[in-house]
C-alpha atoms as a PDB file:
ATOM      1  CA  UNK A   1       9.488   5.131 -35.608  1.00  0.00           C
ATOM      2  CA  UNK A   2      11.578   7.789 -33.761  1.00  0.00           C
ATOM      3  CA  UNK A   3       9.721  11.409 -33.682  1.00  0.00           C
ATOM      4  CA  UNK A   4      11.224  14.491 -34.124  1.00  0.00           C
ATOM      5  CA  UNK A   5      12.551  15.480 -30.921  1.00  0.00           C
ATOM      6  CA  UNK A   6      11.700  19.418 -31.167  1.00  0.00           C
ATOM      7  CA  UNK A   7       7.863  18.689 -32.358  1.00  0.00           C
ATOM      8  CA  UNK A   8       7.669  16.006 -29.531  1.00  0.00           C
ATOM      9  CA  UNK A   9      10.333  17.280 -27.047  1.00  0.00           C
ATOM     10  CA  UNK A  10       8.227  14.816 -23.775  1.00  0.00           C
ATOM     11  CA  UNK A  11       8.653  11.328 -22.512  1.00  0.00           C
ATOM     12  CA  UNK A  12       8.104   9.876 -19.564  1.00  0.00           C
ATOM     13  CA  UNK A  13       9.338   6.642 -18.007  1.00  0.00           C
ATOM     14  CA  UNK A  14       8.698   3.965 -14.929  1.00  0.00           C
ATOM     15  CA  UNK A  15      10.896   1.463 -13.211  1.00  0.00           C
ATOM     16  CA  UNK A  16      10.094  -1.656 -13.037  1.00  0.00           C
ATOM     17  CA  UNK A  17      11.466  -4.446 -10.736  1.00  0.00           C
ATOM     18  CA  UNK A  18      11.761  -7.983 -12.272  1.00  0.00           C
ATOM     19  CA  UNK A  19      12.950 -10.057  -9.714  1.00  0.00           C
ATOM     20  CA  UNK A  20      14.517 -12.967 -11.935  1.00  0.00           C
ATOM     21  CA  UNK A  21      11.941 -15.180 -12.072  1.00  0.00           C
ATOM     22  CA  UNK A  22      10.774 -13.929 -15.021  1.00  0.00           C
ATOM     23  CA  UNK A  23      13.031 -12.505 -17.578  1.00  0.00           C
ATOM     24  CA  UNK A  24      12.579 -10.036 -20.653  1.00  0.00           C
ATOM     25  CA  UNK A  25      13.896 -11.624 -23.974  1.00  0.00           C
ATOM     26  CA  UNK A  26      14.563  -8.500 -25.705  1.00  0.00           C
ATOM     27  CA  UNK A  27      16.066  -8.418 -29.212  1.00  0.00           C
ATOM     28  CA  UNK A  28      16.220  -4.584 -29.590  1.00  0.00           C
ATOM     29  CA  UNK A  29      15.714  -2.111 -27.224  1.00  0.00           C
ATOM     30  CA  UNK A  30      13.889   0.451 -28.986  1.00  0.00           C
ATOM     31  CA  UNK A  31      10.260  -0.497 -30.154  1.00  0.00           C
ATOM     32  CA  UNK A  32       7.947   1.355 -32.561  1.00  0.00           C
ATOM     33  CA  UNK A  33       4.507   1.640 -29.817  1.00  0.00           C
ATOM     34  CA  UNK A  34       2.211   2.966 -32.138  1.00  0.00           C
ATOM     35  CA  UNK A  35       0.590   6.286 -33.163  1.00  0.00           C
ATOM     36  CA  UNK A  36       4.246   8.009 -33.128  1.00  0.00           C
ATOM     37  CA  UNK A  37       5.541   6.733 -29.796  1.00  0.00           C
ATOM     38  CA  UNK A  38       8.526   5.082 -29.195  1.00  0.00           C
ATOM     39  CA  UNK A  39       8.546   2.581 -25.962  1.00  0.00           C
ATOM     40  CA  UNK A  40      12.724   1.997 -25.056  1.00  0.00           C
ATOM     41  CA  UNK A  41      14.239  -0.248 -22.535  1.00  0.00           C
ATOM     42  CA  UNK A  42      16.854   1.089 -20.577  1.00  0.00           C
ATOM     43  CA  UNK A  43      18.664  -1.032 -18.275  1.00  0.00           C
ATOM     44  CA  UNK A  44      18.924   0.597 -14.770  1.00  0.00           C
ATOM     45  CA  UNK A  45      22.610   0.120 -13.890  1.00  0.00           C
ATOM     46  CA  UNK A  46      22.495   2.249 -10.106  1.00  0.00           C
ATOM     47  CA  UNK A  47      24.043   1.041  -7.237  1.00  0.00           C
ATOM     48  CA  UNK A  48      20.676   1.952  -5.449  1.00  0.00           C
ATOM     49  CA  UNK A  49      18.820  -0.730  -7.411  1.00  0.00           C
ATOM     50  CA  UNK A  50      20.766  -3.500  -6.168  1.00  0.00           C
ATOM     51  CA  UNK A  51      19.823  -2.850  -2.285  1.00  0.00           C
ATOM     52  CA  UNK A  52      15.717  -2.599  -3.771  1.00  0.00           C
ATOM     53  CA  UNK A  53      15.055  -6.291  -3.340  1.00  0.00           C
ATOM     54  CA  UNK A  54      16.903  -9.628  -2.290  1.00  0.00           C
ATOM     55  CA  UNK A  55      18.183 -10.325  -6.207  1.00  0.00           C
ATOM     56  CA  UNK A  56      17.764 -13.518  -7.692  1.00  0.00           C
ATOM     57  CA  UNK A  57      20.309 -14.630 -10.559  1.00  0.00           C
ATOM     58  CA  UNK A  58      18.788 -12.445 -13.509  1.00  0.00           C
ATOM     59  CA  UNK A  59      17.238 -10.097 -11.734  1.00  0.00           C
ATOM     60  CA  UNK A  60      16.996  -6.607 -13.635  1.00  0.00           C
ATOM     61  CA  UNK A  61      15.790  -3.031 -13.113  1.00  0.00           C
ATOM     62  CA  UNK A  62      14.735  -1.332 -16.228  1.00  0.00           C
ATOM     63  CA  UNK A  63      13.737   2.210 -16.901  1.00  0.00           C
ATOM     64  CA  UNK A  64      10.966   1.899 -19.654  1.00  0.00           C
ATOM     65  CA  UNK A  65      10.763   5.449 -21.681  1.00  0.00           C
ATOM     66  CA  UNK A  66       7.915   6.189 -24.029  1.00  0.00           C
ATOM     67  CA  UNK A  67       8.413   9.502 -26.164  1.00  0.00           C
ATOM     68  CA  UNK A  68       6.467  10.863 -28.762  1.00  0.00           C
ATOM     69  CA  UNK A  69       4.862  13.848 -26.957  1.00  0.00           C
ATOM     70  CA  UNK A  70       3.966  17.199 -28.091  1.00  0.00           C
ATOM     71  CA  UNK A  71       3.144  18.591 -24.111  1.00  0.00           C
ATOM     72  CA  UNK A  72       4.286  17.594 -20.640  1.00  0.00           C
ATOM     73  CA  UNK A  73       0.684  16.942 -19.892  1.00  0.00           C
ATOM     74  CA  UNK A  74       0.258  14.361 -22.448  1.00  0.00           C
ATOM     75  CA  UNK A  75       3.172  12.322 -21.331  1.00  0.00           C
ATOM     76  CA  UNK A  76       1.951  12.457 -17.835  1.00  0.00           C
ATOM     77  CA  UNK A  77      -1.296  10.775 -18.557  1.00  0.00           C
ATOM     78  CA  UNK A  78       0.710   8.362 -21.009  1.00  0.00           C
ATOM     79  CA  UNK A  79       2.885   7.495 -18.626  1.00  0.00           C
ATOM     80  CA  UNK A  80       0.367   6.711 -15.762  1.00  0.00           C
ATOM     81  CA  UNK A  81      -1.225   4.411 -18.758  1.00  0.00           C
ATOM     82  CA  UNK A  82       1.875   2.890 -19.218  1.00  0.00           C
ATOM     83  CA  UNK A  83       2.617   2.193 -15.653  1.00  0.00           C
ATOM     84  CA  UNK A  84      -1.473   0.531 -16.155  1.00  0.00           C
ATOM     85  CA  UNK A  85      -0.144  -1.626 -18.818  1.00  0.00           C
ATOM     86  CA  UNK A  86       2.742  -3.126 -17.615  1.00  0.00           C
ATOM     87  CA  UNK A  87       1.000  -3.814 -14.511  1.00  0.00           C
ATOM     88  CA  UNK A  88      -1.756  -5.514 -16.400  1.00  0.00           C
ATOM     89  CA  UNK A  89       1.238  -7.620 -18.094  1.00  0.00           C
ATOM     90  CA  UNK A  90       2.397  -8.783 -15.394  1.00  0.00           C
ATOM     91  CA  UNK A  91      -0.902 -10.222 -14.495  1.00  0.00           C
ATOM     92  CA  UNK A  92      -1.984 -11.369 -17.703  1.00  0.00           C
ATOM     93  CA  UNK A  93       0.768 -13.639 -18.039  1.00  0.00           C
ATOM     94  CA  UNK A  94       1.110 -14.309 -13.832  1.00  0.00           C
ATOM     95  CA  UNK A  95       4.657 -13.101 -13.462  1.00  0.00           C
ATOM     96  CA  UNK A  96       6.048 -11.164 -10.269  1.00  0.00           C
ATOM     97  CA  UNK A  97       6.693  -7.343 -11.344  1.00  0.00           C
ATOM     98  CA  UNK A  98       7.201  -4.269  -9.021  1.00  0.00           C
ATOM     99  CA  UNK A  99       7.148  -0.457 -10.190  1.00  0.00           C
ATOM    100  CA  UNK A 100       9.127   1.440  -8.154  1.00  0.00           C
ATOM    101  CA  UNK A 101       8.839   5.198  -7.266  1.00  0.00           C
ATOM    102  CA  UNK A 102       8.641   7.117  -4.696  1.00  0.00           C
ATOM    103  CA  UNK A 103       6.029   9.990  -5.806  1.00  0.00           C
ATOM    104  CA  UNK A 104       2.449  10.620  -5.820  1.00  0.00           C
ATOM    105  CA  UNK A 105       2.720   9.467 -10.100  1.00  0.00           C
ATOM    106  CA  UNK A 106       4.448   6.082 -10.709  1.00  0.00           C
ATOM    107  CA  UNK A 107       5.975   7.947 -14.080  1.00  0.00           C
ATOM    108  CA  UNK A 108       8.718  10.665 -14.709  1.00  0.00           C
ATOM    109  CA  UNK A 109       7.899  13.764 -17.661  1.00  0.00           C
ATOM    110  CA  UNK A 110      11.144  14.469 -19.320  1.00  0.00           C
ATOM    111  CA  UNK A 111      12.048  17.024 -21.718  1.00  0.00           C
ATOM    112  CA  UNK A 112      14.174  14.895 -24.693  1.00  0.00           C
ATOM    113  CA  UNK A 113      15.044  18.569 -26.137  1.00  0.00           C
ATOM    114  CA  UNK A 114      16.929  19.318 -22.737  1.00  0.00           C
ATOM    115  CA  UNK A 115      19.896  17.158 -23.004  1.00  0.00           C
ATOM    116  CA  UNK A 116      21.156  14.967 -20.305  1.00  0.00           C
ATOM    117  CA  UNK A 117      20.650  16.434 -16.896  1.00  0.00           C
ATOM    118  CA  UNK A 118      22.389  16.026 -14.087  1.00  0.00           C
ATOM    119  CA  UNK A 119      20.018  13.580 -12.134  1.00  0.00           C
ATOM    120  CA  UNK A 120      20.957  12.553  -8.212  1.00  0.00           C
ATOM    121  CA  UNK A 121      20.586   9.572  -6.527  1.00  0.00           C
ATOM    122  CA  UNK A 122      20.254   8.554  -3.118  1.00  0.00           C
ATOM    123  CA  UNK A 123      20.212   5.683  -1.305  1.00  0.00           C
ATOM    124  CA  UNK A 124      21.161   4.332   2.153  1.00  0.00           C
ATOM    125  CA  UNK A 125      20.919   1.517   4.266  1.00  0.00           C
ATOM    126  CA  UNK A 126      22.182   0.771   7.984  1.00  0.00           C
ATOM    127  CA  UNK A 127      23.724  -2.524   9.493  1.00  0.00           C
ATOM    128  CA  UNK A 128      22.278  -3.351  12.917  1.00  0.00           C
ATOM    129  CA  UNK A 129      24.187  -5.872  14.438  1.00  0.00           C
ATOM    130  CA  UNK A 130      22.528  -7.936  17.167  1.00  0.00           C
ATOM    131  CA  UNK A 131      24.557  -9.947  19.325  1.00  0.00           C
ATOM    132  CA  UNK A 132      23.434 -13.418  20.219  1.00  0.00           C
ATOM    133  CA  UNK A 133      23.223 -12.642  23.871  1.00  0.00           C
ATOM    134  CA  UNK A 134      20.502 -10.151  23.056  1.00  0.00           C
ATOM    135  CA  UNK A 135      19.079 -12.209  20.925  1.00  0.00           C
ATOM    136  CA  UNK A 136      18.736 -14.959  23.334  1.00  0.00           C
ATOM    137  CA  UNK A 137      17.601 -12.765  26.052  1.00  0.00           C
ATOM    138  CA  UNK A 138      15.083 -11.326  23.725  1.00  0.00           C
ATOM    139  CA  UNK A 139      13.377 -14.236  22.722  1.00  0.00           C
ATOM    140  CA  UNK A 140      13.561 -15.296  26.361  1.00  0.00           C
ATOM    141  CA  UNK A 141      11.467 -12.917  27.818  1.00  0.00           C
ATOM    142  CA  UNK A 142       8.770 -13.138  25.352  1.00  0.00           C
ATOM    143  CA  UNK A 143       8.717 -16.655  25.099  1.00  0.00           C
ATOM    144  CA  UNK A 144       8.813 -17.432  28.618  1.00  0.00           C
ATOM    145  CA  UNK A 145       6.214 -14.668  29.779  1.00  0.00           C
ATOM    146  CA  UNK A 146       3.367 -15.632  31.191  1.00  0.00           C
ATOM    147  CA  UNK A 147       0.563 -12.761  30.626  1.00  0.00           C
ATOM    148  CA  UNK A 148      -1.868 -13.793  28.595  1.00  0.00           C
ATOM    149  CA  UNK A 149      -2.873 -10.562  26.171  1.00  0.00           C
ATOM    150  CA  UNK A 150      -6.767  -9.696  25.634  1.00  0.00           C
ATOM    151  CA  UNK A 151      -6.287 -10.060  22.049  1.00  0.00           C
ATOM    152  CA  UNK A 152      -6.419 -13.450  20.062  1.00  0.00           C
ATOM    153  CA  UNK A 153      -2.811 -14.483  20.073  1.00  0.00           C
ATOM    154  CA  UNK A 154      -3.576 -15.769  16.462  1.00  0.00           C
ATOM    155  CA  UNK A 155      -4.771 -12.049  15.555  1.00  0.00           C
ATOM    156  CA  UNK A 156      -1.621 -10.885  16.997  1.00  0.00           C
ATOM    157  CA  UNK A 157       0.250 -12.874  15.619  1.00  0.00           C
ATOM    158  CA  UNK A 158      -0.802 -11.738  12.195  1.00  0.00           C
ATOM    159  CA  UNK A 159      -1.081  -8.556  12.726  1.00  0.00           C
ATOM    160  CA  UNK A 160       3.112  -8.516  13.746  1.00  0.00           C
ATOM    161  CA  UNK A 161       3.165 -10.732  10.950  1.00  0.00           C
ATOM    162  CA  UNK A 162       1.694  -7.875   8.366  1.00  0.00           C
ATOM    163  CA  UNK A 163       3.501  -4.815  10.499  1.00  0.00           C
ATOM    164  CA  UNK A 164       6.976  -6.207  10.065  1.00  0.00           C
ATOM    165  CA  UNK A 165       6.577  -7.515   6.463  1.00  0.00           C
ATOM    166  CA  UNK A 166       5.023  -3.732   5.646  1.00  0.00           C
ATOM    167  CA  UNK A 167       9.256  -2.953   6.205  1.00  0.00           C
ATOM    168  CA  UNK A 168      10.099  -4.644   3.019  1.00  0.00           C
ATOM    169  CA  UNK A 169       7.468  -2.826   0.389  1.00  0.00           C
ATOM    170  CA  UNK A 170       8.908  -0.741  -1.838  1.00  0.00           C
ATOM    171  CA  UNK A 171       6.669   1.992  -2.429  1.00  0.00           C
ATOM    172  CA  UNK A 172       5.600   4.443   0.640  1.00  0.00           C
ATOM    173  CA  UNK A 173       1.853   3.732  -0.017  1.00  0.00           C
ATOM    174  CA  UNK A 174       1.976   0.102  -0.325  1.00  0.00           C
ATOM    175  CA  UNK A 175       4.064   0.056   2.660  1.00  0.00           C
ATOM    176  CA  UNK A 176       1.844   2.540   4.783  1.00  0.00           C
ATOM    177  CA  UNK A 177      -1.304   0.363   3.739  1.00  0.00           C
ATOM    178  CA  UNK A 178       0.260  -2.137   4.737  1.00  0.00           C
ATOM    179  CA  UNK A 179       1.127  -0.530   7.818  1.00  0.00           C
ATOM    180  CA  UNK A 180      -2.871   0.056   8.478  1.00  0.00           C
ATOM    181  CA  UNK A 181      -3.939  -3.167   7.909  1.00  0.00           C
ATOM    182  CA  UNK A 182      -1.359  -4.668  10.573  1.00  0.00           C
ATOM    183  CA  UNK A 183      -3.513  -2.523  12.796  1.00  0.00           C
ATOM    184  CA  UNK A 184      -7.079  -3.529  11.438  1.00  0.00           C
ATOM    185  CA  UNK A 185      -5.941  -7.432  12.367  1.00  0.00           C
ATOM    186  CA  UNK A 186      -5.750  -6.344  15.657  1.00  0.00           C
ATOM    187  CA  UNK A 187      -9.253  -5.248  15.884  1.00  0.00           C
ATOM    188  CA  UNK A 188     -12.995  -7.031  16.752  1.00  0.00           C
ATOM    189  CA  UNK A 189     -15.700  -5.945  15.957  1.00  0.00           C
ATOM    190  CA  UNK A 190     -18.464  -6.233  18.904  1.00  0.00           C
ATOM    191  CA  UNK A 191     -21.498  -7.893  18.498  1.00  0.00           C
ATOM    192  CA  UNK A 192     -24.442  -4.994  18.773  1.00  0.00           C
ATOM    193  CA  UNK A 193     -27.110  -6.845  19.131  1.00  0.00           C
ATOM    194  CA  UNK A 194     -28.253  -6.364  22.199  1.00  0.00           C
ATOM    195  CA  UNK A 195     -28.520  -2.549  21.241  1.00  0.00           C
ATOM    196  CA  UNK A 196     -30.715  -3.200  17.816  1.00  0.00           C
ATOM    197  CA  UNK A 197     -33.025  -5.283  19.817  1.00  0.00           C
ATOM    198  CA  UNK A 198     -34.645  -1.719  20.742  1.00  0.00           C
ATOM    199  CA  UNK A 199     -35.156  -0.415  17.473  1.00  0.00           C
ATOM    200  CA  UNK A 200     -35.798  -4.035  15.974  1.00  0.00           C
ATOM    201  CA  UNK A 201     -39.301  -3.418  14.459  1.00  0.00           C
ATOM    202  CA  UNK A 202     -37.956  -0.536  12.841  1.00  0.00           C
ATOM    203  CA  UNK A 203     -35.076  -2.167  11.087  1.00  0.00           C
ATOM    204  CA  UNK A 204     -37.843  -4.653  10.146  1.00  0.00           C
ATOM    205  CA  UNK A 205     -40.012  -1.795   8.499  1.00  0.00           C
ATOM    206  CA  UNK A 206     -37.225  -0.635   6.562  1.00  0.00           C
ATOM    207  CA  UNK A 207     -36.112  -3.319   4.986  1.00  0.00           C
ATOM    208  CA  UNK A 208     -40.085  -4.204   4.312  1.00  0.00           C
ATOM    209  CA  UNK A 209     -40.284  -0.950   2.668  1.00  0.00           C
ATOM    210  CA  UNK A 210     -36.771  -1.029   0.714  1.00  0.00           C
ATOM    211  CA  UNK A 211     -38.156  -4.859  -0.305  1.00  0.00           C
ATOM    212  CA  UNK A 212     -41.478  -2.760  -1.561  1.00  0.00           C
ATOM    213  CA  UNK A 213     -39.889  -0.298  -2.999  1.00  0.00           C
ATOM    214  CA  UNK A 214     -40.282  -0.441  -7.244  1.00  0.00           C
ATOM    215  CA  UNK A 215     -38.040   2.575  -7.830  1.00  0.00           C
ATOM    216  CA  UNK A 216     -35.113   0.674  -6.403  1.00  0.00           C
ATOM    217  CA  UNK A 217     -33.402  -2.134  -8.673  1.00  0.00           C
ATOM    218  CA  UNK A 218     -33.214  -5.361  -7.277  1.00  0.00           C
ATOM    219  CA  UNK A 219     -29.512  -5.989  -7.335  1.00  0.00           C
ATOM    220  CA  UNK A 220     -29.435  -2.769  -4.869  1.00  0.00           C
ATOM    221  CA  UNK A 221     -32.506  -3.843  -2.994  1.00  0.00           C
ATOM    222  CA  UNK A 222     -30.715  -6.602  -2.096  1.00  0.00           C
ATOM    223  CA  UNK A 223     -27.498  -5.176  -1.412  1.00  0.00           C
ATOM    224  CA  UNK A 224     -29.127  -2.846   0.694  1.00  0.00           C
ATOM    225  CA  UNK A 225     -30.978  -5.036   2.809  1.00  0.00           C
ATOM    226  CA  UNK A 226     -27.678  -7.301   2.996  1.00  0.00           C
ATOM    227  CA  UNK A 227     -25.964  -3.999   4.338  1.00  0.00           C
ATOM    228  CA  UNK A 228     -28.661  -3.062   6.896  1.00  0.00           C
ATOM    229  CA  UNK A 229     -28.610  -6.949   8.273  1.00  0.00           C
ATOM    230  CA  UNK A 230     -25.232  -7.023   8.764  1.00  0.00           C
ATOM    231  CA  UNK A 231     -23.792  -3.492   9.634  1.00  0.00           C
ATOM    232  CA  UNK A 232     -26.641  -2.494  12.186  1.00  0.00           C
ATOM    233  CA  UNK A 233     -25.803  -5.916  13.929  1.00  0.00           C
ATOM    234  CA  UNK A 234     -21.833  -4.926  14.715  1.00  0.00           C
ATOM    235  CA  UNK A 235     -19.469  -2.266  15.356  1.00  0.00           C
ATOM    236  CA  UNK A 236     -17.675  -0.614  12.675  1.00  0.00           C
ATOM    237  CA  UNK A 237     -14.144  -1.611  11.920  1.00  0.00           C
ATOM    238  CA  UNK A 238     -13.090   1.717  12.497  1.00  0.00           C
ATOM    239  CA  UNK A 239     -14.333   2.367  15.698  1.00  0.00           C
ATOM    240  CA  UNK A 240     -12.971  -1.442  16.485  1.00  0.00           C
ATOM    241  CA  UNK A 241     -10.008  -0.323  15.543  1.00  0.00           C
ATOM    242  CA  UNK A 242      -9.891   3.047  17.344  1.00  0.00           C
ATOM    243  CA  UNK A 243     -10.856   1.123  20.691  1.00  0.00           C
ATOM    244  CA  UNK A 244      -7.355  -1.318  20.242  1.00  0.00           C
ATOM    245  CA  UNK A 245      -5.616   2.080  19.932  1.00  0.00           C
ATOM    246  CA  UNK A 246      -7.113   4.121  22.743  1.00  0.00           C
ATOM    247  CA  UNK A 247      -6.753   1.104  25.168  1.00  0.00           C
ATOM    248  CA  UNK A 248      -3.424   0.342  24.325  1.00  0.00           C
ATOM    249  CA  UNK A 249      -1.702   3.602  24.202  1.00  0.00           C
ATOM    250  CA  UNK A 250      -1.586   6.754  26.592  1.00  0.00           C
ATOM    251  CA  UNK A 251      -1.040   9.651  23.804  1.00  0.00           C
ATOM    252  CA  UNK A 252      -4.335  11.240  23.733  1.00  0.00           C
ATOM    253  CA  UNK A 253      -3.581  12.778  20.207  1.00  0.00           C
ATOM    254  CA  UNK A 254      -3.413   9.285  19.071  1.00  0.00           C
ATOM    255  CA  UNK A 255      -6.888   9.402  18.099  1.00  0.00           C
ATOM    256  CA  UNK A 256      -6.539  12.441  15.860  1.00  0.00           C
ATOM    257  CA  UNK A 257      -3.723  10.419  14.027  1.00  0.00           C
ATOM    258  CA  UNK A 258      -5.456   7.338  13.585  1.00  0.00           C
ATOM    259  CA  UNK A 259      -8.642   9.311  12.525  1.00  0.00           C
ATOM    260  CA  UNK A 260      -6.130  11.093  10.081  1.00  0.00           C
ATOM    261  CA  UNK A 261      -4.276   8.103   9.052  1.00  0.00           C
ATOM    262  CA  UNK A 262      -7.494   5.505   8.889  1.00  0.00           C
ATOM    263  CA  UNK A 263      -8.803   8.570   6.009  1.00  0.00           C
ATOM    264  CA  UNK A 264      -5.874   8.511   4.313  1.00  0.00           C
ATOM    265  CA  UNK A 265      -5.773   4.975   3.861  1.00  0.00           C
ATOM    266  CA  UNK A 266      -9.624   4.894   3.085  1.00  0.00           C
ATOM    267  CA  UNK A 267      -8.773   7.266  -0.156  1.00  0.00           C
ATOM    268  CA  UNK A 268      -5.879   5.319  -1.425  1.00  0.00           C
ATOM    269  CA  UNK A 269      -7.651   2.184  -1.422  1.00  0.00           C
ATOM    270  CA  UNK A 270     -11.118   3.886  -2.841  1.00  0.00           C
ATOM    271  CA  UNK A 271      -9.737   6.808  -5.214  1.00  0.00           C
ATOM    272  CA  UNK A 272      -6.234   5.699  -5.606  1.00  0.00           C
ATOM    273  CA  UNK A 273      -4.613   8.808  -4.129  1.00  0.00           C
ATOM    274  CA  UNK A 274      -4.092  10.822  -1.213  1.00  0.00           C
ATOM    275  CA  UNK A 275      -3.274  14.561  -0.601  1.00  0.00           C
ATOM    276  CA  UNK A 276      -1.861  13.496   2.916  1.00  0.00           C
ATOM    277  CA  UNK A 277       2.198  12.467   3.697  1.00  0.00           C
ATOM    278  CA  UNK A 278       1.961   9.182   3.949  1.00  0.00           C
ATOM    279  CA  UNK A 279       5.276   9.002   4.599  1.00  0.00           C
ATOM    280  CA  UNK A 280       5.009  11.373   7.690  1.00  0.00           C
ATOM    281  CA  UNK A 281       2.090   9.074   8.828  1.00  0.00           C
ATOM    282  CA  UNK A 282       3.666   5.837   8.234  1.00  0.00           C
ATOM    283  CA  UNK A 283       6.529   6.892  10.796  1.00  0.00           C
ATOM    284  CA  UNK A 284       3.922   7.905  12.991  1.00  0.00           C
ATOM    285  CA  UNK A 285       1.495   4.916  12.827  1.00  0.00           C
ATOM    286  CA  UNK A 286       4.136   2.481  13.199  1.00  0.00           C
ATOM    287  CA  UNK A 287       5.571   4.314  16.459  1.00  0.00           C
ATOM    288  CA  UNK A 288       1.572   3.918  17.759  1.00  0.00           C
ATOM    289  CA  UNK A 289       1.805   0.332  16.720  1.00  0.00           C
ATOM    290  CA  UNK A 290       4.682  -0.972  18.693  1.00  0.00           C
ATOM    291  CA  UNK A 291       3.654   0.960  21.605  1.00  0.00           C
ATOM    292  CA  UNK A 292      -0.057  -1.428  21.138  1.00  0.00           C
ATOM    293  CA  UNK A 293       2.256  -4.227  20.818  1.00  0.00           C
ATOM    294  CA  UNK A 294       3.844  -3.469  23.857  1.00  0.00           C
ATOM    295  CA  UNK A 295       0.651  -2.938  25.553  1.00  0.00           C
ATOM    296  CA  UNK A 296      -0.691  -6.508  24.428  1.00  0.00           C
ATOM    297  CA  UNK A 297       2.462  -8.474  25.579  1.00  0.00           C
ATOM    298  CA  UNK A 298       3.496  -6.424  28.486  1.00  0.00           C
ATOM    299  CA  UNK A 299       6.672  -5.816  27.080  1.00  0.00           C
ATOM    300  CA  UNK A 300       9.263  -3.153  26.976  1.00  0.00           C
ATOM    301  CA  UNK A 301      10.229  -2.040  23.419  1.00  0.00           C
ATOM    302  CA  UNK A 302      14.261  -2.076  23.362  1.00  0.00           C
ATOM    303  CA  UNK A 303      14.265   0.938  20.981  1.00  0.00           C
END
C-alpha cells in the first residue's frame, strides 16, 4: 500500500551487502510492510559497490527504502529498526549479510516530496605494486632474524593476524574495534598475587559479609564474589594493555591516545555509540600499533 507522498513525505533506507552466497528471490520489488509503510528493494548499481568486497557470482548491493512517514524523526528511529531487522534476518536464517555506511546511523532520512537530488559518490582505491625482490628481501629479514620478542610469538601472531584483517571491514567502527582488539592480544595480564596477600583477610571479610548479606540476591552475591576472586588477583586489561604500549613506543602522548581510544572503544561495545572520531583514532591507533610491532620484532617499518 503506497502512502500519499505529501502526508508521509520521509523514508529512510540501508545498504546491505549480500555477498552471493545467499541470494534474495524477489518477485516484486515493492512490498506492502504494514501499518502504511512500504519496504522497496532497490538494486545498488554504483561503481563504488563493486570495489566493497571480493564479489562472488551473484553478489548484490541493495538499497532497502521504507516510506510511510509523517516526520524525519520517525523515519530515523524506523530506519535504525530496520537496519535491527535485517540484521536479525540474517542470523535467524545463518546467512552472511553486511550493512554498509559510513555514519554514526546505519540509515539515510529522505524527503520523497523533494524529488531526486543530486547525490555524490566517492570512492577510491590505490594499486601498490611490490616487486618480488622486495618481497623476498622482506620476508628474509623477518624470517631469518634471530631476536626473540618478550611477547608470546603465538599472541603476536594473532594480534598481526586481527590488525591486518581490521583493513578489510567495511564500516569505520567495526574496523577501529577491530583495530583495538589487535592491541588487547598483545597484552598479559600480571598475576597480583603477591600484592593481595597483604590485604588477604580483608578480601576474606568481604566476601564473608557479601555471602551474609540478605539484601543482596543470590545470582549477584555470587557474581560479586566471582568478581572480587578473580579481578583483585590480576591486573586489569587496560593497564596490561597500556604497559605493551608505553614499553614499546617512545611518543609520550601515546598514553593520552590509548586512554582516549581504549574509552571510545569501551562505549561502542557497551552503549553502541561513540561521540569520538573513530576514524581520526583508527589512523592514529594503527600508526601506534606498527610502531609496537616494530618494537617486538626489532624491525624497521618500510613505510
Amino acid at each position: 500500500m503506497q502512502t500519499n507522498e505529501n502526508d508521509f513525505p520521509y523514508g529512510t533506507y540501508i545498504t546491505i551487502f549480500l555477498n552471493g552466497t545467499i541470494q534474495f528471490d524477489l518477485d516484486k520489488f515493492d512490498y506492502d510492510l504494514g501499518d502504511k509503510l512500504c519496504l522497496q528493494f532497490v538494486e545498488n548499481k554504483s561503481t563504488a559497490s563493486e570495489f566493497i568486497e571480493v564479489n562472488y557470482p551473484g553478489s548484490k548491493v541493495w538499497d532497502v527504502k521504507l516510506t510511510g512517514f509523517k516526520t524525519a524523526c520517525a523515519a530515523e528511529k524506523a530506519g535504525i529498526k530496520l537496519a535491527e531487522s535485517f540484521l536479525w534476518y540474517s542470523v535467524s536464517k545463518n546467512f552472511p549479510m553486511r550493512l554498509i555506511y559510513h555514519k554514526s546511523l546505519p540509515c539515510t532520512v529522505f524527503d520523497r516530496t523533494k524529488g531526486p537530488s543530486i547525490e555524490c559518490f566517492g570512492f577510491g582505491h590505490s594499486i601498490q605494486t611490490e616487486k618480488a625482490t622486495d618481497i623476498i628481501d622482506g620476508i628474509k629479514e623477518s624470517f631469518f632474524s634471530t631476536h626473540e620478542p618478550e611477547i608470546d610469538k603465538e599472541r603476536l601472531i594473532l594480534s598481526m593476524e586481527i590488525f591486518t584483517a581490521s583493513q578489510l571491514e567495511i564500516t569505520n567502527r567495526a574496523r577501529f574495534i577491530s583495530l583495538i582488539t589487535s592491541l588487547e592480544a598483545l597484552s598479559l595480564q600480571k598475576d597480583y598475587k603477591e600484592y593481595t596477600e597483604h590485604v588477604k583477610d580483608k578480601i576474606v571479610d568481604l566476601i564473608e559479609a557479601i555471602k551474609n548479606e540478605a539484601n543482596i540476591p543470590e545470582k549477584i552475591r555470587c557474581s560479586l564474589i566471582g568478581k572480587i576472586k578473580r579481578e583483585m588477583s590480576i591486573e586489569s586489561v587496560r593497564q596490561a594493555i597500556l604497559d605493551v604500549v608505553l614499553k614499546n613506543t617512545s611518543d609520550i602522548s601515546n598514553k593520552k591516545l590509548f586512554d582516549e581510544a581504549y574509552n571510545a572503544r569501551s562505549q561502542l561495545v557497551h552503549d553502541g555509540r561513540t561521540e569520538k572520531n573513530v576514524e581520526e583514532l583508527y589512523r592514529k591507533m594503527s600508526s601506534t600499533i606498527r610502531e609496537i610491532y616494530s618494537s617486538c620484532l626489532k624491525l624497521e617499518l618500510k613505510k
